[in-house]
PDB file of N, CA and C in Angstrom:
ATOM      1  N   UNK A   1       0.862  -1.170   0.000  1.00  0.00           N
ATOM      2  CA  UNK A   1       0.000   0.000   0.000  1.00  0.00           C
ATOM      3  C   UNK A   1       0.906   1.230   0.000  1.00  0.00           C
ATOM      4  N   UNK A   2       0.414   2.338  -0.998  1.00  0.00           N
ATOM      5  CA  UNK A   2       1.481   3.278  -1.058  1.00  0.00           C
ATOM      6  C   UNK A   2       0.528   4.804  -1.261  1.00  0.00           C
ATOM      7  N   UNK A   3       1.519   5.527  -0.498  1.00  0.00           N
ATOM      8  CA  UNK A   3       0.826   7.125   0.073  1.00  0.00           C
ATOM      9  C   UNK A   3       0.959   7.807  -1.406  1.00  0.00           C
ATOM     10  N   UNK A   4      -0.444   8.535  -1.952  1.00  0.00           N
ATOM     11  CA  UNK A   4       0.391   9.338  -3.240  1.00  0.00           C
ATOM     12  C   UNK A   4      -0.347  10.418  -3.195  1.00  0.00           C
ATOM     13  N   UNK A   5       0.434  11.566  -3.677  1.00  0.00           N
ATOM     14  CA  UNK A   5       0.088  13.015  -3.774  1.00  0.00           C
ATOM     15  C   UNK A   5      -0.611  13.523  -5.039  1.00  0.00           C
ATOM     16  N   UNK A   6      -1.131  14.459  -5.118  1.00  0.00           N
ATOM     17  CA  UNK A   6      -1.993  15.383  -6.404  1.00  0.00           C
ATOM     18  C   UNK A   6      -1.013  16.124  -6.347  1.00  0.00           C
ATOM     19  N   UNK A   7      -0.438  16.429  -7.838  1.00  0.00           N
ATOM     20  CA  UNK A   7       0.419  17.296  -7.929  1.00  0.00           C
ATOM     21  C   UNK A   7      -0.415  17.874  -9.360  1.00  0.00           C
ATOM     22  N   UNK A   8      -1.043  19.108  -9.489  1.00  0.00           N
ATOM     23  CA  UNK A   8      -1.737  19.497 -10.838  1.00  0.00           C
ATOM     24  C   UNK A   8      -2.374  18.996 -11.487  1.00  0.00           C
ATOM     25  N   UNK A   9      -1.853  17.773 -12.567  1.00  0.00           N
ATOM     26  CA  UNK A   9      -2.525  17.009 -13.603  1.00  0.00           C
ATOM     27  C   UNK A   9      -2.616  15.809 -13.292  1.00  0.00           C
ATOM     28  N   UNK A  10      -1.576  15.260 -12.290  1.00  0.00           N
ATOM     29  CA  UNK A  10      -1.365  13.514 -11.909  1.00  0.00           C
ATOM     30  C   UNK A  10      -0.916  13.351 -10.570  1.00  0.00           C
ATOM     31  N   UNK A  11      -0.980  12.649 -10.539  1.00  0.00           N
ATOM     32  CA  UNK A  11      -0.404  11.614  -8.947  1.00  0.00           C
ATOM     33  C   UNK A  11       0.779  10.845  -9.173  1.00  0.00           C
ATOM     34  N   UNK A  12       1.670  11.592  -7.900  1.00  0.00           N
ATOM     35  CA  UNK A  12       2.708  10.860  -7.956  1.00  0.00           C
ATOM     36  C   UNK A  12       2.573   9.733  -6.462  1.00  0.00           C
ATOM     37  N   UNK A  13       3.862   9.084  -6.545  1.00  0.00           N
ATOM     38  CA  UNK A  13       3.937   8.225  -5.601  1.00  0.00           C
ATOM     39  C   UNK A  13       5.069   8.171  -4.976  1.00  0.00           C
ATOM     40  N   UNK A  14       5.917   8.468  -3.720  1.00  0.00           N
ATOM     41  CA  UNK A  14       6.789   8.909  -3.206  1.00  0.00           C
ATOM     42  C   UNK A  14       8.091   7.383  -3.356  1.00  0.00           C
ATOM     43  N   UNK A  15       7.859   6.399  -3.507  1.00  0.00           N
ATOM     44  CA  UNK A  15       8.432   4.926  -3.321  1.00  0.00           C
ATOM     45  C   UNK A  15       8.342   4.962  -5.183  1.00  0.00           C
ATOM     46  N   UNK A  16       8.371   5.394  -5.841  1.00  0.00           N
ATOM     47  CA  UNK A  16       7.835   4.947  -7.250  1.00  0.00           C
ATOM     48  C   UNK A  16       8.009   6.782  -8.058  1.00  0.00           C
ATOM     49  N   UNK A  17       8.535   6.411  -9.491  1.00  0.00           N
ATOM     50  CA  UNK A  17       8.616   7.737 -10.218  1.00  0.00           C
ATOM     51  C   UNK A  17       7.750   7.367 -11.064  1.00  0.00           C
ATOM     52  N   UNK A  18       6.343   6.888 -10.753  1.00  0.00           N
ATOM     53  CA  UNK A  18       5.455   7.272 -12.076  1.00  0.00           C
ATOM     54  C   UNK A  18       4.447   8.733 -11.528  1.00  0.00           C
ATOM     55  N   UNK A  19       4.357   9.132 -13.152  1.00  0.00           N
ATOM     56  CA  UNK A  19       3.630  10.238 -12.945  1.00  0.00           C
ATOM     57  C   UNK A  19       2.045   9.944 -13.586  1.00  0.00           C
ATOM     58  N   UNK A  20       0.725   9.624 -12.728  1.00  0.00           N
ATOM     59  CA  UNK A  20      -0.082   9.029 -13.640  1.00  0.00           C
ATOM     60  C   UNK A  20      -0.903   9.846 -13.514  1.00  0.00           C
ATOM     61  N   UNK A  21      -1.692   9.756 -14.808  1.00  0.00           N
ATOM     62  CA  UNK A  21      -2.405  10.859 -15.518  1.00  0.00           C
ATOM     63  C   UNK A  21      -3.702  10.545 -15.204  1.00  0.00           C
ATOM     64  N   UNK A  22      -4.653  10.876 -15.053  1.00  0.00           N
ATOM     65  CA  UNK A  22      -6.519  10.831 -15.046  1.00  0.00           C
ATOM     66  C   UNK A  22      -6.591   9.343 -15.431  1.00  0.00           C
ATOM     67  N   UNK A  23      -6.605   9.126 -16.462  1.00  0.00           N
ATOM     68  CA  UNK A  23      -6.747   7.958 -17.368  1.00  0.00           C
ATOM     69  C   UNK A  23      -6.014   6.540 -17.016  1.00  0.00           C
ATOM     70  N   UNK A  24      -4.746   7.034 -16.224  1.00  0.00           N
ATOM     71  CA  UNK A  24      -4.474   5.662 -15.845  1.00  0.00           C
ATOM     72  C   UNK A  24      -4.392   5.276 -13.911  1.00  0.00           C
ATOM     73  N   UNK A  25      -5.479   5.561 -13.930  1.00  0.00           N
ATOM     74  CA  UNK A  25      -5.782   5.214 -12.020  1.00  0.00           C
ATOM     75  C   UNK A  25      -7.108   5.382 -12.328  1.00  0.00           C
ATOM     76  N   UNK A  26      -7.729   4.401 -10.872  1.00  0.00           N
ATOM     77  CA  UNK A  26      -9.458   4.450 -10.774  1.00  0.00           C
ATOM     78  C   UNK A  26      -9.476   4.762  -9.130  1.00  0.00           C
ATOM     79  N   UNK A  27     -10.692   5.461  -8.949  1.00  0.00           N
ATOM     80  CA  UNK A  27     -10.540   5.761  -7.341  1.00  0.00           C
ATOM     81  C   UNK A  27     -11.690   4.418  -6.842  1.00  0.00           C
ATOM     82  N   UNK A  28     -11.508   3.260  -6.312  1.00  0.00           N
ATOM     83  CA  UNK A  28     -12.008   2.573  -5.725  1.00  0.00           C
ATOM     84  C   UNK A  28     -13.047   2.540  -5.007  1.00  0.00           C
ATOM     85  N   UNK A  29     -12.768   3.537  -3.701  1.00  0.00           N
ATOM     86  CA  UNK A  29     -13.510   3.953  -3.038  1.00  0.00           C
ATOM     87  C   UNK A  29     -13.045   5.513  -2.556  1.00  0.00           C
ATOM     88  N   UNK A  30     -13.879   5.858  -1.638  1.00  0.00           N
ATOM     89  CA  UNK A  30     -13.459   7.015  -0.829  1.00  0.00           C
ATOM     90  C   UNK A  30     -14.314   7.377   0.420  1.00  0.00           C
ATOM     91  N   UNK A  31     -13.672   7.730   1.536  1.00  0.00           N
ATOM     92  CA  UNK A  31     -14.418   8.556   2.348  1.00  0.00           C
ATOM     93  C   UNK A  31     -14.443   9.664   3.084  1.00  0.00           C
ATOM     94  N   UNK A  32     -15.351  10.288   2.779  1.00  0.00           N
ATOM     95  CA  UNK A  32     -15.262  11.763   3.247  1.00  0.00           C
ATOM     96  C   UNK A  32     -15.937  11.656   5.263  1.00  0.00           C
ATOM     97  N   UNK A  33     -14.957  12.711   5.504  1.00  0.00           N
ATOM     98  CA  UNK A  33     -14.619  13.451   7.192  1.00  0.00           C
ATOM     99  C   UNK A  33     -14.758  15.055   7.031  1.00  0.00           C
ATOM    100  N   UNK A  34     -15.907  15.188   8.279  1.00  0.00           N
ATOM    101  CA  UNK A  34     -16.073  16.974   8.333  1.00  0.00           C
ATOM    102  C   UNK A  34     -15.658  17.242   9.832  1.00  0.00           C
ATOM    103  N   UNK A  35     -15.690  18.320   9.760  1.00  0.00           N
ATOM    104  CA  UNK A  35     -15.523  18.696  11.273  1.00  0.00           C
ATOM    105  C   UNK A  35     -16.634  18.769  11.988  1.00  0.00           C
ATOM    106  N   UNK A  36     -16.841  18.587  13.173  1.00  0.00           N
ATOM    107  CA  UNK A  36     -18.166  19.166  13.901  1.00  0.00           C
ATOM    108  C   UNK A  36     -18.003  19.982  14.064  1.00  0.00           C
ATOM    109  N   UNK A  37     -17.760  20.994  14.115  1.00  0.00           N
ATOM    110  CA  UNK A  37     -17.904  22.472  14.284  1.00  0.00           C
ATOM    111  C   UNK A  37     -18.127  23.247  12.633  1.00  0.00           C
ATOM    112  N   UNK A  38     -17.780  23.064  11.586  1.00  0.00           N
ATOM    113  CA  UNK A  38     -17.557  23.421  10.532  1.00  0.00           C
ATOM    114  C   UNK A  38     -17.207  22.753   9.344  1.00  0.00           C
ATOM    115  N   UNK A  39     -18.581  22.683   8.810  1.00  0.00           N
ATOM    116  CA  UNK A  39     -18.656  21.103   7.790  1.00  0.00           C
ATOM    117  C   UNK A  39     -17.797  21.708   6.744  1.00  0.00           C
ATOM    118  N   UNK A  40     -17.259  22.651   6.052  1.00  0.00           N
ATOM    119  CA  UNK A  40     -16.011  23.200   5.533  1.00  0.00           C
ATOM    120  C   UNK A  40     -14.775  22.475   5.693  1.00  0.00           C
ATOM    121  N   UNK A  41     -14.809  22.311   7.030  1.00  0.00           N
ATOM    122  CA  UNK A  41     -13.467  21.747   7.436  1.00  0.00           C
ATOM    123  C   UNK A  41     -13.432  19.690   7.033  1.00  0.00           C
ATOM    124  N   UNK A  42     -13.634  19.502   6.003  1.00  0.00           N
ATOM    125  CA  UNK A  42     -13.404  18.045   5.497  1.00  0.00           C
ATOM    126  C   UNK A  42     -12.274  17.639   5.003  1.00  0.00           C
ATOM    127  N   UNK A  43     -12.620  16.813   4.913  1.00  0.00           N
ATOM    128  CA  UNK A  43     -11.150  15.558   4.159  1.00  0.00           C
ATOM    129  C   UNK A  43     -11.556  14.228   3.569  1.00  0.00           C
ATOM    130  N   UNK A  44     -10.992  14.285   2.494  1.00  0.00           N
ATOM    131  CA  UNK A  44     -11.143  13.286   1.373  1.00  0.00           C
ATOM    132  C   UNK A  44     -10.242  12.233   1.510  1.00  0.00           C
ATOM    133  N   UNK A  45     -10.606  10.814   1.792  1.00  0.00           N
ATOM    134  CA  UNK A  45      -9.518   9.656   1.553  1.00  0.00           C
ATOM    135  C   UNK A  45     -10.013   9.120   0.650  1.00  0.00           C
ATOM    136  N   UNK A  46      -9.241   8.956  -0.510  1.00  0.00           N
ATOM    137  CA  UNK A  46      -9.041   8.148  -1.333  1.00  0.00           C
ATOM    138  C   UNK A  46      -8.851   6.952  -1.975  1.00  0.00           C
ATOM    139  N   UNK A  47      -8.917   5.888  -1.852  1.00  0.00           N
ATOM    140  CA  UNK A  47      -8.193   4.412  -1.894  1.00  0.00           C
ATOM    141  C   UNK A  47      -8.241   4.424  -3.671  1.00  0.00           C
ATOM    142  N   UNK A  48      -6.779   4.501  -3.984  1.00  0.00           N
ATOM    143  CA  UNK A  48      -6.634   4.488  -5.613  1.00  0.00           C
ATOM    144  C   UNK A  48      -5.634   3.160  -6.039  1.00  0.00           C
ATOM    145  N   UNK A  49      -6.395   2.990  -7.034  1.00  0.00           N
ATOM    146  CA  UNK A  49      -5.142   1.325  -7.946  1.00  0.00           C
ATOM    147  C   UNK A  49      -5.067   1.920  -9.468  1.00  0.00           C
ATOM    148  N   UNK A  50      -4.158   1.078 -10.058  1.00  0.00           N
ATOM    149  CA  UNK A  50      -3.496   1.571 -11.030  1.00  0.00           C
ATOM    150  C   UNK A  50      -2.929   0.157 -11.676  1.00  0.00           C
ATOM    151  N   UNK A  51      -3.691  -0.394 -12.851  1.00  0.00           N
ATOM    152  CA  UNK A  51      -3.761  -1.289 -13.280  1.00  0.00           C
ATOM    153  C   UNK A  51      -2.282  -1.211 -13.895  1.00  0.00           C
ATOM    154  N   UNK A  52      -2.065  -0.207 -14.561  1.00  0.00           N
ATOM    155  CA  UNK A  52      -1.385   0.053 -15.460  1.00  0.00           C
ATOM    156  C   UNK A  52       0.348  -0.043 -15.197  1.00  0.00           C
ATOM    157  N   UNK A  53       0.266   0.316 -14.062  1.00  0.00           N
ATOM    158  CA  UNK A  53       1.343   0.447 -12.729  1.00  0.00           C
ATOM    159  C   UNK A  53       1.724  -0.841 -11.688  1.00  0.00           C
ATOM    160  N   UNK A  54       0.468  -1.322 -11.414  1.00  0.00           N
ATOM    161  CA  UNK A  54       0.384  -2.214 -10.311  1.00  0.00           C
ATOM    162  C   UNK A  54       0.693  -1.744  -8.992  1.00  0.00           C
ATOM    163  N   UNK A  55       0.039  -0.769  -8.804  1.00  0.00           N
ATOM    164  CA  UNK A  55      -0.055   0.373  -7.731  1.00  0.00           C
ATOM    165  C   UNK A  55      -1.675   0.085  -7.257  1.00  0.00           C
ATOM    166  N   UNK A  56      -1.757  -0.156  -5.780  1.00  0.00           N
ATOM    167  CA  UNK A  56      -2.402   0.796  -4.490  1.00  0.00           C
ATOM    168  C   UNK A  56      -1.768   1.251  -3.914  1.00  0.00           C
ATOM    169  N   UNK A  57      -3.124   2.255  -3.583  1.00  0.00           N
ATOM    170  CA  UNK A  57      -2.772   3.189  -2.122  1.00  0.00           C
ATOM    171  C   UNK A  57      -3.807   4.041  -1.697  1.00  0.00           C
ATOM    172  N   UNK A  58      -3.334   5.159  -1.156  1.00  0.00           N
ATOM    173  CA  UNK A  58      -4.488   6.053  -0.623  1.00  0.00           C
ATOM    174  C   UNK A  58      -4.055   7.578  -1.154  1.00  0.00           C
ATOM    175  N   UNK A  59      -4.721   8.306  -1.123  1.00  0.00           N
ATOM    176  CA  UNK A  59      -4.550   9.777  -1.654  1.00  0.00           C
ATOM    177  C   UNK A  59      -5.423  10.636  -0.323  1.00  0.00           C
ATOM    178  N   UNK A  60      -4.704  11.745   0.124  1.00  0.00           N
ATOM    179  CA  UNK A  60      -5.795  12.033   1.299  1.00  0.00           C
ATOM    180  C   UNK A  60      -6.508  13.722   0.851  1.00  0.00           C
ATOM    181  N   UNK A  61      -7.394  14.298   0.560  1.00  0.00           N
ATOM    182  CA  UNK A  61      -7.649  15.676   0.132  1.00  0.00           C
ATOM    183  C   UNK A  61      -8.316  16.352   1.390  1.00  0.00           C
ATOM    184  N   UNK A  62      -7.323  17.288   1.642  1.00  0.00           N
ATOM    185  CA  UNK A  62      -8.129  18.563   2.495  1.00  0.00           C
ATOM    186  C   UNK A  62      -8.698  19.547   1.724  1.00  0.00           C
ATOM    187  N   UNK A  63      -9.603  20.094   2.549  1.00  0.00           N
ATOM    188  CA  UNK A  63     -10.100  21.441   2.139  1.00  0.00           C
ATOM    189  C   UNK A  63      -9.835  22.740   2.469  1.00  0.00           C
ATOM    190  N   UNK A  64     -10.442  23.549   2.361  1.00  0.00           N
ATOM    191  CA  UNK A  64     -10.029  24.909   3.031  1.00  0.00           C
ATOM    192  C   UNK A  64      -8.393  25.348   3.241  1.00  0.00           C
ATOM    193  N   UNK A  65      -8.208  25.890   3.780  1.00  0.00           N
ATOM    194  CA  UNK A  65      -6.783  26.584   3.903  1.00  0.00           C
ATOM    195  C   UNK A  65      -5.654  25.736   3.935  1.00  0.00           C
ATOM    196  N   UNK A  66      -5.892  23.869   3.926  1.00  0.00           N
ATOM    197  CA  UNK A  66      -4.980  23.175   3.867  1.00  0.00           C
ATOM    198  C   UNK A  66      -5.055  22.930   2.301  1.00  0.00           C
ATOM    199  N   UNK A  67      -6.397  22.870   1.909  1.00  0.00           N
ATOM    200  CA  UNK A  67      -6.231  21.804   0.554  1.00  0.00           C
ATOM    201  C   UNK A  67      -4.868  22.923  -0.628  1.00  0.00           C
ATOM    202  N   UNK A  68      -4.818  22.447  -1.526  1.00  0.00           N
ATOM    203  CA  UNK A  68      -3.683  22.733  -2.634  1.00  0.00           C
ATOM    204  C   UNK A  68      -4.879  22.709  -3.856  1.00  0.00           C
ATOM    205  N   UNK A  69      -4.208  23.779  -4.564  1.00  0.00           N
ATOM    206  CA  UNK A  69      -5.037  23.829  -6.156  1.00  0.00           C
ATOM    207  C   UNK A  69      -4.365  22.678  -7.227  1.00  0.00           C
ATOM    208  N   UNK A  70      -5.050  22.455  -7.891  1.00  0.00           N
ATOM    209  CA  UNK A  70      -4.847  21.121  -8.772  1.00  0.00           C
ATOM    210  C   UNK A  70      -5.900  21.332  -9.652  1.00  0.00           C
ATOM    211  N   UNK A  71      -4.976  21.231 -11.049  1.00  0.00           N
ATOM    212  CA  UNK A  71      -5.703  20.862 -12.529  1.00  0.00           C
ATOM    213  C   UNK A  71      -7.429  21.005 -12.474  1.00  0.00           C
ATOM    214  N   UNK A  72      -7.731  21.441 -13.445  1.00  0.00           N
ATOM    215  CA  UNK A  72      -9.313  20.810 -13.763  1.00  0.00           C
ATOM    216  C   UNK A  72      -9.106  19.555 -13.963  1.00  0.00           C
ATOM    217  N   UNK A  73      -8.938  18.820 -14.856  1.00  0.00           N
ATOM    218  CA  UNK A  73      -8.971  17.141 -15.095  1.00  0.00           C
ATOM    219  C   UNK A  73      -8.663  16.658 -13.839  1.00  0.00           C
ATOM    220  N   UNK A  74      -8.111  16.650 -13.176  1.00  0.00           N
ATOM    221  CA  UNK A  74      -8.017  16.287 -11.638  1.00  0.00           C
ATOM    222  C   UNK A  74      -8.998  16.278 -11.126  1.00  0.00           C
ATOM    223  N   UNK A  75      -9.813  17.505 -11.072  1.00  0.00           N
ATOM    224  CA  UNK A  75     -10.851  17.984 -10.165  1.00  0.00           C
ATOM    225  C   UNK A  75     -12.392  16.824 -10.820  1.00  0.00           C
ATOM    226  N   UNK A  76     -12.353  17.140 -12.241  1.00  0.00           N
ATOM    227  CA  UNK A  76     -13.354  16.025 -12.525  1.00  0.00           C
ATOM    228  C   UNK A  76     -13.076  14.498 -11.896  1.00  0.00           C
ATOM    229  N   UNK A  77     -12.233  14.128 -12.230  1.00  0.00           N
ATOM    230  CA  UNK A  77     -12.212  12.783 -11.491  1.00  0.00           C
ATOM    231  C   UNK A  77     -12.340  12.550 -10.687  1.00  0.00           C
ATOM    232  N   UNK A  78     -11.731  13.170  -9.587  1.00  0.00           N
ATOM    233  CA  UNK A  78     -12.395  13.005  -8.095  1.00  0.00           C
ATOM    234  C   UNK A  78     -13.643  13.703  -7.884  1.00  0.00           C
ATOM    235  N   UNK A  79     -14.169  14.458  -8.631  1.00  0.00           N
ATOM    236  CA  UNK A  79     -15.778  14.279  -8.332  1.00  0.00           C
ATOM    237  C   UNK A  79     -16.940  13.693  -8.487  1.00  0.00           C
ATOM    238  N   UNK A  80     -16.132  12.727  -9.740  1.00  0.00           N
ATOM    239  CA  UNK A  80     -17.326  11.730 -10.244  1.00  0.00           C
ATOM    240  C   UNK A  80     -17.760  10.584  -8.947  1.00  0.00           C
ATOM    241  N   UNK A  81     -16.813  10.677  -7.737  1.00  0.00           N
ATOM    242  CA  UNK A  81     -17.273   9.940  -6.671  1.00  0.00           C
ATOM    243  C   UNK A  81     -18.282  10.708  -5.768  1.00  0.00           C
TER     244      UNK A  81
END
């Protein structure tokens, strides 16, 4: 199982130099966490595989003043969940 980041257009993987694009990863599952005090304050886990790679792992997304800007094509894919 391996930790990977959104970097703009793709996901990298810190153990591994692939750079994968929309098209080659599927998000499995995911589950979303809010704050009780301020449903703003969420977080996205991810569980992503990568046929193509032979990669799992997890991807984690904050919001608000933690999250990071990233690509449109990025942004569609993780919303189709």
């Amino acid at each position: 199982m391996f930790y990977f980041n959104l970097l703009e257009n793709f996901i990298t993987c810190g153990a591994h130099p692939y750079k994968m694009k929309r098209n080659q990863f599927k998000i499995d599952t995911f589950f979303r966490f809010e704050g009780d005090t301020n449903p703003s304050d969420e977080c996205i886990v991810y569980t992503i595989s990568s046929d193509k790679y032979h990669l799992k792992g997890t991807l984690v997304k904050g919001s608000g003043v933690s999250s990071d800007p990233f690509a449109d094509e990025m942004i569609k894919k993780l919303k189709v969940h």
